[in-house]
Protein backbone atom coordinates (compact mmCIF):
# COMPACT_ATOMS: atom_id res chain seq x y z
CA UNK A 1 -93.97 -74.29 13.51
CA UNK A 2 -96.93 -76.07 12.76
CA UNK A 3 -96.33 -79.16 10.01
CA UNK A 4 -97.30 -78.65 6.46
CA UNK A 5 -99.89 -81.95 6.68
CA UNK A 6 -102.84 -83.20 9.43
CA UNK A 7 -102.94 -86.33 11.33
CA UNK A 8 -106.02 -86.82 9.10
CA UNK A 9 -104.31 -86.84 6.02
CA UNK A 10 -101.64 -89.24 6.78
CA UNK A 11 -104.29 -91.31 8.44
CA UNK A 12 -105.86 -91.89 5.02
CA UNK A 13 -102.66 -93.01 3.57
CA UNK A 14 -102.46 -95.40 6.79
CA UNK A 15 -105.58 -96.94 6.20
CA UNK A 16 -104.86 -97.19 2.68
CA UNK A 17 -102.10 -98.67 3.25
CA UNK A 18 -103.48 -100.93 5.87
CA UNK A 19 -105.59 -102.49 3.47
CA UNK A 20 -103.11 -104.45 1.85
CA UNK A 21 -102.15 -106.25 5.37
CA UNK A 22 -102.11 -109.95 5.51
CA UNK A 23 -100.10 -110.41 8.98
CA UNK A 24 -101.61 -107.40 11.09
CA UNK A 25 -103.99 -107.80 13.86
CA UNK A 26 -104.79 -104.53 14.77
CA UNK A 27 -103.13 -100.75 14.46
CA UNK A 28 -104.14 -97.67 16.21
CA UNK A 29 -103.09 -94.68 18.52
CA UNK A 30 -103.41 -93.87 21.96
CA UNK A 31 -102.86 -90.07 23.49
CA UNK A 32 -103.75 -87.22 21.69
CA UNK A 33 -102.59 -87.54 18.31
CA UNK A 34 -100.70 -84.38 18.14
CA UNK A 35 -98.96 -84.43 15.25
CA UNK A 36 -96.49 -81.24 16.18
CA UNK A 37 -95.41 -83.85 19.03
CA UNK A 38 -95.61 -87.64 17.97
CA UNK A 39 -98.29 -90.01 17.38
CA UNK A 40 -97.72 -92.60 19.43
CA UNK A 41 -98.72 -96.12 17.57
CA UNK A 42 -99.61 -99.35 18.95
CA UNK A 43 -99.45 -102.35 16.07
CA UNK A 44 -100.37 -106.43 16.83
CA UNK A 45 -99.79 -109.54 15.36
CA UNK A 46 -102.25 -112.06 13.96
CA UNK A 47 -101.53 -114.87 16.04
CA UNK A 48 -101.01 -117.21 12.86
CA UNK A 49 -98.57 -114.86 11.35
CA UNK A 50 -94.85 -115.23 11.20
CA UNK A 51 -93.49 -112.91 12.99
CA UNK A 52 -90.88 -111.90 10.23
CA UNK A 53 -94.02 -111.08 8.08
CA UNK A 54 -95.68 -109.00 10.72
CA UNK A 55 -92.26 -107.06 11.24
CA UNK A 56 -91.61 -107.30 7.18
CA UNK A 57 -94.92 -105.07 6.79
CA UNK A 58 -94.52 -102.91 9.75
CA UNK A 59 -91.29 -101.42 8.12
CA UNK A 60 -93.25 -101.14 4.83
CA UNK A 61 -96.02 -99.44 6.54
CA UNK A 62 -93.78 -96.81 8.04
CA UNK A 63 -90.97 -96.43 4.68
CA UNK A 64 -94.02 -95.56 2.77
CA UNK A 65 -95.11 -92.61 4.77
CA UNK A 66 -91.46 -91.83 4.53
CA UNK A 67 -91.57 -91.61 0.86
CA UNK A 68 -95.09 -89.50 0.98
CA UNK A 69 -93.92 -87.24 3.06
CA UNK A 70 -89.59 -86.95 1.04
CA UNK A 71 -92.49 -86.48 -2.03
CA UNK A 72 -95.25 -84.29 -1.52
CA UNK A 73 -93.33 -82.29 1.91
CA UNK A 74 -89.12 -82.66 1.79
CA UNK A 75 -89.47 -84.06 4.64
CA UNK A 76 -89.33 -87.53 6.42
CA UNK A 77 -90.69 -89.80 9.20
CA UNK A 78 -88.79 -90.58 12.21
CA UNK A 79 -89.32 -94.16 14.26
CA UNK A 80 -89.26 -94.00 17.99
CA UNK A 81 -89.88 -97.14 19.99
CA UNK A 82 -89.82 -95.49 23.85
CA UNK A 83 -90.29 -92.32 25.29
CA UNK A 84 -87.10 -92.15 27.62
CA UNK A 85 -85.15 -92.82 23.32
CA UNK A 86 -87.24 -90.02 22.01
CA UNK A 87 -85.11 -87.33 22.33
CA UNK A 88 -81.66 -89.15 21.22
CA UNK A 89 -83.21 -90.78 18.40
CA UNK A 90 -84.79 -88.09 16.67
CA UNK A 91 -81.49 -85.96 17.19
CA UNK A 92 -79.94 -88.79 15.49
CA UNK A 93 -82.07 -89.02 12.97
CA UNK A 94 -81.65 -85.25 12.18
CA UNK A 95 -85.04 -84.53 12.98
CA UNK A 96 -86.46 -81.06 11.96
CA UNK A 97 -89.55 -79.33 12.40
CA UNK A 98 -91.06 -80.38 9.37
CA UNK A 99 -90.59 -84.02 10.45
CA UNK A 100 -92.92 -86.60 11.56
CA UNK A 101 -92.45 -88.61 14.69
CA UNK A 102 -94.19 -91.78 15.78
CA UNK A 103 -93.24 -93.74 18.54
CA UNK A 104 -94.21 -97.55 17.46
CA UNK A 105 -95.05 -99.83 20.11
CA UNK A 106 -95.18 -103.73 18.57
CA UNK A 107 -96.58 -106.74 19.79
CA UNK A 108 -96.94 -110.53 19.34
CA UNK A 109 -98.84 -110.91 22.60
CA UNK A 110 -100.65 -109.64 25.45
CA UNK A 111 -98.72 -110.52 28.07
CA UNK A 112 -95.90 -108.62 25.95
CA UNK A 113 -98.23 -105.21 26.52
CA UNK A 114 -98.86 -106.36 30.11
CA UNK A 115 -94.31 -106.58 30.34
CA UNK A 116 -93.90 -103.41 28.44
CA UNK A 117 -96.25 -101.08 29.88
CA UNK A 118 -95.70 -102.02 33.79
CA UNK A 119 -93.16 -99.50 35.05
CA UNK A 120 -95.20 -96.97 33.27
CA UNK A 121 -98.73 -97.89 34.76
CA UNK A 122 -99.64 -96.15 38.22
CA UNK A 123 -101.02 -98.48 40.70
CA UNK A 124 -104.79 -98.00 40.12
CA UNK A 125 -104.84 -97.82 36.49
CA UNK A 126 -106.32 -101.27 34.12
CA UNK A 127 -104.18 -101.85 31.01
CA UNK A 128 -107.63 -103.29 29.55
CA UNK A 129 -109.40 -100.06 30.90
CA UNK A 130 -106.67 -97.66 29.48
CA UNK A 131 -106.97 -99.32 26.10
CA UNK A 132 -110.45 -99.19 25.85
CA UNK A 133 -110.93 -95.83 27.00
CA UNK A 134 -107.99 -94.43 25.15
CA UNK A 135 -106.48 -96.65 21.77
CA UNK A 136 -108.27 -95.75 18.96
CA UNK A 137 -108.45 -98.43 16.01
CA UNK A 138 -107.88 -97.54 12.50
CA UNK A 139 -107.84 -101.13 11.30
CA UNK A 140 -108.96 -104.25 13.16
CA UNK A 141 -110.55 -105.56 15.89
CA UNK A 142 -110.17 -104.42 19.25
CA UNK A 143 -111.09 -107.43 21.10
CA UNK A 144 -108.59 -109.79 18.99
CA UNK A 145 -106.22 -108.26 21.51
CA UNK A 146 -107.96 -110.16 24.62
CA UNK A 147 -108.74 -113.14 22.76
CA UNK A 148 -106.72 -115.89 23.86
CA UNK A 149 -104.97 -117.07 21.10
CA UNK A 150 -102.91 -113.95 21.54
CA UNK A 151 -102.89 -113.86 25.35
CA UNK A 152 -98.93 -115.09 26.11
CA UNK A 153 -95.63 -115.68 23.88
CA UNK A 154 -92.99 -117.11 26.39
CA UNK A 155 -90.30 -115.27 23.99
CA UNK A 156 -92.52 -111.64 24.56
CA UNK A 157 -89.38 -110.37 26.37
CA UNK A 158 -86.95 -110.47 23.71
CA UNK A 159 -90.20 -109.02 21.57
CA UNK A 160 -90.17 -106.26 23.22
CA UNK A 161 -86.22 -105.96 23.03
CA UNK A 162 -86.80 -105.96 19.03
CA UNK A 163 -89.26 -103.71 19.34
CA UNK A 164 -86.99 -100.80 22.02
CA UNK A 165 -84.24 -101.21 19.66
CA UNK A 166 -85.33 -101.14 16.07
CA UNK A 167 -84.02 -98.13 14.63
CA UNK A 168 -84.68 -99.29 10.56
CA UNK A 169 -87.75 -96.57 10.04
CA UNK A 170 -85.73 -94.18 12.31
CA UNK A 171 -83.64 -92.56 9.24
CA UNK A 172 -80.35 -92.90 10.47
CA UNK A 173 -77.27 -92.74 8.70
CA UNK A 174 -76.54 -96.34 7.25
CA UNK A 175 -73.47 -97.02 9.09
CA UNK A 176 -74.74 -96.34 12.16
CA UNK A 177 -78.28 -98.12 11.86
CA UNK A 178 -76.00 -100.79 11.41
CA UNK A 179 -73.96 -100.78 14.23
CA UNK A 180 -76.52 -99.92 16.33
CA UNK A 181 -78.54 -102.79 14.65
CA UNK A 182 -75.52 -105.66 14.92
CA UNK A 183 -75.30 -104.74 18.75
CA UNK A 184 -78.72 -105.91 18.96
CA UNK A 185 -78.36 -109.08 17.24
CA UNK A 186 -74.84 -110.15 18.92
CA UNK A 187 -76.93 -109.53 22.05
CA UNK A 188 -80.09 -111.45 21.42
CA UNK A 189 -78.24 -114.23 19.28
CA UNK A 190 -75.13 -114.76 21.90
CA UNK A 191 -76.33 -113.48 25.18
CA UNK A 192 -79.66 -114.49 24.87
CA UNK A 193 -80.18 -117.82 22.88
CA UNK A 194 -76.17 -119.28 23.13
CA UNK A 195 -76.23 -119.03 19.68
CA UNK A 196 -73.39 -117.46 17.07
CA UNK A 197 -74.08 -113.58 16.38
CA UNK A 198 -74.66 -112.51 12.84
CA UNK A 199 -72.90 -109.46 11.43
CA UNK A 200 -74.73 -107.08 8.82
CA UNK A 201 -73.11 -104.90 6.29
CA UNK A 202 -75.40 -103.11 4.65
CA UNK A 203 -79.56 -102.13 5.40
CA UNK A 204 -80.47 -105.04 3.82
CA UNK A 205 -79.17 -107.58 5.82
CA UNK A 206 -79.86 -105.67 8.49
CA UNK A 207 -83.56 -106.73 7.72
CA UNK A 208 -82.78 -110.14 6.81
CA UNK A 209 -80.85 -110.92 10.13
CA UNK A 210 -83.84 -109.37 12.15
CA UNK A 211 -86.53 -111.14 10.32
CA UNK A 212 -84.15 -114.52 10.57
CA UNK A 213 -84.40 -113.78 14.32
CA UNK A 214 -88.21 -113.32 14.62
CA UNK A 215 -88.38 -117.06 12.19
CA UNK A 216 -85.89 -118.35 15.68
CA UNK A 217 -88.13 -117.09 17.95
CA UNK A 218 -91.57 -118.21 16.76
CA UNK A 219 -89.90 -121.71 16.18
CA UNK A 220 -88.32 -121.54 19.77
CA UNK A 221 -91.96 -120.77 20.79
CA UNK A 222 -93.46 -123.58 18.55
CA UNK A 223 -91.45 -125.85 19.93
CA UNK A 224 -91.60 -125.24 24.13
């Protein structure tokens, strides 16, 4: 079943979108852009930027293509953050045919791409040469991404944790974002940093203890 919109169309109300960014470096795609698959999304950080900012307007970004689509389509976006999740997350998030999926891929750093993307690079391939040849812009800069004030974050592993397991744009149902959500946080907070886990109750301090962890991080980082 082919979806009721193009890639094109919700591209404009990306860009549109994108316009109002303060805290994002760069956003574009890489693969085909087959919208009756997933669009698979790569989105940096300004180096300046909080990173509870930069995560604050990611989820924007992605709950208002959730609203265009619930407005003009009845139907809704799904977040994915890894291929080998695809599958379990979009049954989870009742996904239908009508449905958008876009696997989001977010980073404070390079050497957080470089940590993410290894297991799925073949020997001979370039992460600089796959990116050029094959991420396509649709706002900023490519070359911010090898500048070096956004070359290496220390804390890029626990990035990327954030990044495999945020589910808030993924349309669960509420109880079980937040489960799935306070798992996350009891292991990042106590396993991680020795620190006392926070508990959410509801979706919005689910957001508030995940940006409070990104305002840790960048001060843990600020501080090495």
């Amino acid at each position: 079943m082919a979806k009721p919109y193009t890639w094109e169309e919700i591209k404009k109300v990306l860009k549109k979108e994108l316009q109002k960014s303060k805290h994002i470096l760069t956003y574009g795609t890489i693969g085909s852009c087959e919208i009756n698959n997933d669009i698979d999304t790569i989105i940096t950080k300004k180096p300046e930027s909080k990173s509870s900012e930069f995560y604050g307007e990611v989820h924007k970004l992605f709950e208002k293509i959730d609203a265009y689509l619930r407005e003009k389509y009845s139907c809704k976006l799904i977040r994915t953050s890894r291929f080998s999740d695809e599958e379990e997350t979009k049954a989870l998030g009742k996904f239908n045919l009508k449905d958008l999926n876009f696997q989001v891929m977010t980073y404070v750093s390079l050497s957080q791409i470089k940590k993410h993307w290894y297991a799925d690079l073949a020997p001979n391939e370039n992460l600089k040469d796959i990116l050029d040849c094959h991420h396509k812009l649709i706002f900023g800069n490519k070359e911010n991404i090898f500048k070096e004030n956004f070359k290496k974050n220390y804390y890029d592993y626990l990035f990327i944790r954030l990044n495999d397991s945020d589910r808030i744009n993924s349309n669960f149902k509420n109880s079980f974002l937040i489960e799935r959500m306070n798992k996350l946080f009891d292991f990042i907070l106590r396993k991680r940093l020795s620190e006392k886990p926070i508990s959410a109750k509801n979706l919005t301090e689910v957001k508030k203890i995940f940006y409070k962890i990104c305002d840790r991080l960048d001060r843990l980082e600020k501080n090495r």
